[in-house]
Protein backbone atom coordinates (compact mmCIF):
# COMPACT_ATOMS: atom_id res chain seq x y z
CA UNK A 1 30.52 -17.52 10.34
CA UNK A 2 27.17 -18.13 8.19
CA UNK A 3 25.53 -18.68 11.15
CA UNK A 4 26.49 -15.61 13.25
CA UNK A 5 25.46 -13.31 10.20
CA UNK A 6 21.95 -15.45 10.06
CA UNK A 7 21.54 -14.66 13.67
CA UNK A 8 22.26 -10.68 13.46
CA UNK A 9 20.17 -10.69 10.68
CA UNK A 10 17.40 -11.89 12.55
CA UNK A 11 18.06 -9.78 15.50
CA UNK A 12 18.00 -6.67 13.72
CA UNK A 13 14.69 -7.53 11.91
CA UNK A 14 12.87 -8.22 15.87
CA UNK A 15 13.94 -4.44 15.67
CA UNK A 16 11.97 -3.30 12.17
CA UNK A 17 10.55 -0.09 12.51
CA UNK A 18 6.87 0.27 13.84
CA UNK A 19 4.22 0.61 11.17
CA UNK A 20 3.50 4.04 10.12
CA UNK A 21 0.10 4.85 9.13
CA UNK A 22 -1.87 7.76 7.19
CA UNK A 23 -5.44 7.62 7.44
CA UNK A 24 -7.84 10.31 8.45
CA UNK A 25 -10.82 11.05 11.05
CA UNK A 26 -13.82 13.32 10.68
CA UNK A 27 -11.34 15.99 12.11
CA UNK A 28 -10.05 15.74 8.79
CA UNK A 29 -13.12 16.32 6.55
CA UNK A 30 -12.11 18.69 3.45
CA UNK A 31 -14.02 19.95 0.27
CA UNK A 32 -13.31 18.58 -3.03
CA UNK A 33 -10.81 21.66 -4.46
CA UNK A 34 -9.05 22.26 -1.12
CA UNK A 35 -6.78 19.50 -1.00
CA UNK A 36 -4.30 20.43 -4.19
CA UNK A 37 -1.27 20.05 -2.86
CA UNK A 38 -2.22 18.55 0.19
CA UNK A 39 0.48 16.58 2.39
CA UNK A 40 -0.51 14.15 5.07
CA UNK A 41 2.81 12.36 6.56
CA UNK A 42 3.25 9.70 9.75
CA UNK A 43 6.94 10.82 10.59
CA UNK A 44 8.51 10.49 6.96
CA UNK A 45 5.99 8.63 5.59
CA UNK A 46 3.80 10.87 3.11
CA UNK A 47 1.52 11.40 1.28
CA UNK A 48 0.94 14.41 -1.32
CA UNK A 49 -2.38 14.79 -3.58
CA UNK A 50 -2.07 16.59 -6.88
CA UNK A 51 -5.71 17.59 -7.65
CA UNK A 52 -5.84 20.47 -9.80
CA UNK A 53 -8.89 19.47 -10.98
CA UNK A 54 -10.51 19.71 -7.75
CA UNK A 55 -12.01 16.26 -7.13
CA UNK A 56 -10.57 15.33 -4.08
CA UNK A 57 -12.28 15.19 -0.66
CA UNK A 58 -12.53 13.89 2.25
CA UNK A 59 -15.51 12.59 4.24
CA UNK A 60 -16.73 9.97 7.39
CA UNK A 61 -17.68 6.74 5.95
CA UNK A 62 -17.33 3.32 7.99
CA UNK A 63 -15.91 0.37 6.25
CA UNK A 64 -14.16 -2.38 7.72
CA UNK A 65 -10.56 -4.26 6.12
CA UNK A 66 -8.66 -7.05 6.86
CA UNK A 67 -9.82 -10.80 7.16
CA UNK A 68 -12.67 -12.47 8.50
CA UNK A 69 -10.63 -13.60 11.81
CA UNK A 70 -8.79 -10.10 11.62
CA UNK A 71 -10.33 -6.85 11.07
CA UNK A 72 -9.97 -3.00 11.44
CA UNK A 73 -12.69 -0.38 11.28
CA UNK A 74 -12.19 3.04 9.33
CA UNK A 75 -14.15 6.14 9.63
CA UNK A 76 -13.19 8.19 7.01
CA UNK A 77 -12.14 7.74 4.04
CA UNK A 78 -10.34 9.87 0.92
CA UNK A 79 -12.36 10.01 -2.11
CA UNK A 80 -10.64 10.72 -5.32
CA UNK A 81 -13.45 11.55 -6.90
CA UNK A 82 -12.68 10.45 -10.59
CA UNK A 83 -10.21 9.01 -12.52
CA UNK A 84 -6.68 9.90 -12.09
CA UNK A 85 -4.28 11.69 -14.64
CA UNK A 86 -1.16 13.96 -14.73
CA UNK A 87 -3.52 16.63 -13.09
CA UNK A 88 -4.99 14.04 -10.47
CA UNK A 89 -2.68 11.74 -8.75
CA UNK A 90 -1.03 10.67 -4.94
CA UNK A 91 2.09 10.33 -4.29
CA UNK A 92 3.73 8.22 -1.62
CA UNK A 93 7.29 8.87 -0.23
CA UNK A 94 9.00 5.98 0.86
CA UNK A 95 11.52 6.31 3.72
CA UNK A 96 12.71 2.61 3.84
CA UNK A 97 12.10 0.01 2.45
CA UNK A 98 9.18 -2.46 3.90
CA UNK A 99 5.84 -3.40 3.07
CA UNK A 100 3.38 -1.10 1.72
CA UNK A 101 -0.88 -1.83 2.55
CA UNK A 102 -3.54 0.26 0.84
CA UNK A 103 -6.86 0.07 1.96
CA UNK A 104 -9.09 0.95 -0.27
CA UNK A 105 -12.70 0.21 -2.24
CA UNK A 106 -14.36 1.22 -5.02
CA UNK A 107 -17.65 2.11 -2.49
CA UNK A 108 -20.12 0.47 -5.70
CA UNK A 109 -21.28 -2.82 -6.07
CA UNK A 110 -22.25 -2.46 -9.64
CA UNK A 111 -18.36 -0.96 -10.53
CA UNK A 112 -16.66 -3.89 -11.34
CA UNK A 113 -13.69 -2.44 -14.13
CA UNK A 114 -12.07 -0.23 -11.87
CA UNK A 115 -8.52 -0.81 -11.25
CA UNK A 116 -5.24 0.91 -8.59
CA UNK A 117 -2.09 0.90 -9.60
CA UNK A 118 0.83 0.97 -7.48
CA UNK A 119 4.56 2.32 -9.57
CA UNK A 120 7.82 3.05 -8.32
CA UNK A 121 10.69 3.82 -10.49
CA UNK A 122 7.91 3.51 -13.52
CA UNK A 123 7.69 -0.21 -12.59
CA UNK A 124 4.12 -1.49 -11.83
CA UNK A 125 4.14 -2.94 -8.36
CA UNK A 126 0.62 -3.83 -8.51
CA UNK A 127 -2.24 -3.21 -11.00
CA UNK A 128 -5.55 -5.40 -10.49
CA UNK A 129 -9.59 -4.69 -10.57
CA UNK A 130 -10.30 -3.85 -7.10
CA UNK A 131 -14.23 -5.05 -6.55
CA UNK A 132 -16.87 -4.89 -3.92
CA UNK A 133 -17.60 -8.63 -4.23
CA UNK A 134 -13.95 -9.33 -2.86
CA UNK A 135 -15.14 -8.50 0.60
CA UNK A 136 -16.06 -11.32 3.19
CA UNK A 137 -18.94 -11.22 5.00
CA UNK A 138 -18.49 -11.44 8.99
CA UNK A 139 -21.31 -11.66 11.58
CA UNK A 140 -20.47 -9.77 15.03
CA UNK A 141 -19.03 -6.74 13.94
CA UNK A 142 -22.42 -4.74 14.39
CA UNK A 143 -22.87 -4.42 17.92
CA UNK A 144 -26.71 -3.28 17.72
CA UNK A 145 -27.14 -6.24 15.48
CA UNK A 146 -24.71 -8.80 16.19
CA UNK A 147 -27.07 -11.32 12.88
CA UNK A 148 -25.95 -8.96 10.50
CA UNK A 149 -23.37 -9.28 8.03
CA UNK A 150 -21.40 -6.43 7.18
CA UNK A 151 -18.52 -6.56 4.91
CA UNK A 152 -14.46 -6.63 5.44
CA UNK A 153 -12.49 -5.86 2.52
CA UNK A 154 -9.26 -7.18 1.39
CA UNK A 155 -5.72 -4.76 1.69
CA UNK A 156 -3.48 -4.61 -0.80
CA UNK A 157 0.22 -5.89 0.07
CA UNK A 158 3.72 -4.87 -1.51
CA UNK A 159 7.17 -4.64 -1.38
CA UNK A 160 8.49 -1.45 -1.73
CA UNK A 161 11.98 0.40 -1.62
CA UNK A 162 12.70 3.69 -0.16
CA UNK A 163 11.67 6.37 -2.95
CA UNK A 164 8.58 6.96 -4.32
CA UNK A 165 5.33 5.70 -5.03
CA UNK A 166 2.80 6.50 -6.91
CA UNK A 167 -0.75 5.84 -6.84
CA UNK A 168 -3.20 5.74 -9.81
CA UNK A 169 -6.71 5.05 -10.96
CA UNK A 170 -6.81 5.08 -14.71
CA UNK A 171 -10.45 3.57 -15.01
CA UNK A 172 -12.86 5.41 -12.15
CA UNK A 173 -13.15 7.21 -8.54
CA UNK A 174 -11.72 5.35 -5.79
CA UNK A 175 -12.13 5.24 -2.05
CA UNK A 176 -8.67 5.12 0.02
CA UNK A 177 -9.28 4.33 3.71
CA UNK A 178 -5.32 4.20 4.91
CA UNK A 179 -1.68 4.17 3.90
CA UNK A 180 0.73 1.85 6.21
CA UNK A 181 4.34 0.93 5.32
CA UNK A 182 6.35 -1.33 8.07
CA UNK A 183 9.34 -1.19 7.13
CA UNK A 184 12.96 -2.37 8.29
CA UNK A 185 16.45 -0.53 8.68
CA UNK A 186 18.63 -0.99 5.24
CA UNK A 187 21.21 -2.92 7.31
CA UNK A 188 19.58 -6.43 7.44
CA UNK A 189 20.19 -6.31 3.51
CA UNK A 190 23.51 -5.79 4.02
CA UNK A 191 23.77 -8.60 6.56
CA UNK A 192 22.34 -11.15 4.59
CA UNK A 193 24.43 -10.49 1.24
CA UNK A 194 27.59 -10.99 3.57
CA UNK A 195 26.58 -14.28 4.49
CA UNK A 196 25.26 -15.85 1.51
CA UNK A 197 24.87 -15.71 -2.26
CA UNK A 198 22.48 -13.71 -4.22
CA UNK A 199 19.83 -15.64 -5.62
CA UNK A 200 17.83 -13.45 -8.21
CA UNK A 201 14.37 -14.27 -10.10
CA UNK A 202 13.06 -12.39 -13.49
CA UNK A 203 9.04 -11.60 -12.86
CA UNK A 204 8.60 -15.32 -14.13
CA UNK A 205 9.86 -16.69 -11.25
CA UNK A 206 13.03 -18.43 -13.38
CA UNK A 207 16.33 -18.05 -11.16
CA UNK A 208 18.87 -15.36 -13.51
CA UNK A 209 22.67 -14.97 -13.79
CA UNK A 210 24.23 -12.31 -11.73
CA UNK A 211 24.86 -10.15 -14.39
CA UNK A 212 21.21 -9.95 -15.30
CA UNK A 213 19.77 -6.81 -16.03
CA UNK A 214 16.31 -5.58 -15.82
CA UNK A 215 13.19 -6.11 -12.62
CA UNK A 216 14.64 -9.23 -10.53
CA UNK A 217 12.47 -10.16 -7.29
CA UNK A 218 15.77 -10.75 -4.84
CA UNK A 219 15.02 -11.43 -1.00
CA UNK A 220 11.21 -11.90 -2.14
CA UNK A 221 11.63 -7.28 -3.11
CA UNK A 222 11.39 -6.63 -6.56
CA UNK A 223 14.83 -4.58 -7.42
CA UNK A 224 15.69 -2.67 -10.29
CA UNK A 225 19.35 -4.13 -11.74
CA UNK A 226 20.93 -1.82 -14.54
């Protein structure tokens, strides 16, 4: 019986949901102190900008993410134009759960304090010093000068659950080039706890009871037990 659950399970993941993406073109260009209020969405998938101090904009810029064997050119980007705070702030809504990639930069080589924080359910997800050194250097990408070196920045990866998340930069301005959750239907969860015990971690990675309360990473998501 363990077996037919591990194969449905499997089956329904070949069917996850195709990645849905917010990122912007030139099309898309916008003043800082137009965008309060803002919502960009990829089906349900969203994103909303509170900027009611009107730093927000939108503009063309080329910058390229990924890895040096895999990479992905952007041409626009949206610049938050300062720090973020209650008046300042994006919010992402979460329509499954999945994995969550932000690509984003700080757009300075001499920033090298600035930090993006990723919450849901006022748990940090991620908070780290996103710098300009992180990039690689690739060769190729510039087709008038295939010598050069131009650089491909790293994307920020996390599990996330349906809900909300929000995004924060408490230190200084960032640059956000794209939004993409892949996520899979709610069922495979289901599937798996059928056919086999849960097995639960604390954010140490030490294995906990079942009647453990607090963040436990469980299937490799961080979940909220209470």
């Amino acid at each position: 019986m363990k077996k037919i659950f591990t194969l449905i399970a499997v089956a329904a993941m070949a069917l996850s949901a195709q990645a849905q993406r917010i990122s912007w073109t030139a099309d898309d260009a916008a003043d800082a102190g137009t965008l309060d209020g803002k919502e960009f969405a990829s089906g349900d998938f969203k994103l909303t900008i509170t900027d009611t101090e009107g730093k927000v904009a939108i503009d063309t810029n080329n910058a390229y993410f990924g890895t040096a064997d895999a990479n992905e050119k952007f041409t626009a980007r949206l610049k938050s134009g300062g720090k973020s705070s209650s008046k300042n702030t994006l919010k992402l809504t979460i329509p499954t759960a999945g994995t969550l990639k932000v690509y984003v930069r700080t757009g300075s080589n001499s920033k090298t304090d600035r930090n993006v924080v990723l919450t849901q359910n006022e748990v940090a997800l991620y908070d780290a010093i996103v710098e300009e050194g992180q990039a690689v250097k690739v060769k190729g990408l510039d087709q008038s000068d295939p010598d050069k070196e131009t650089n491909v920045y790293p994307v920020i990866s996390v599990t996330v659950e349906a809900g909300e998340v929000i995004v924060t930069y408490p230190v200084g301005s960032m640059n956000f080039y794209c939004f993409e959750l892949s996520g899979t239907s709610t069922g495979i969860n289901t599937v798996k706890a059928a056919s086999e015990n849960r097995v639960r971690y604390n954010l140490a990675g030490q294995k906990v009871a079942e009647g453990y309360k607090g963040v436990v990473i469980e299937n490799g998501r961080k979940v909220v037990i209470k």
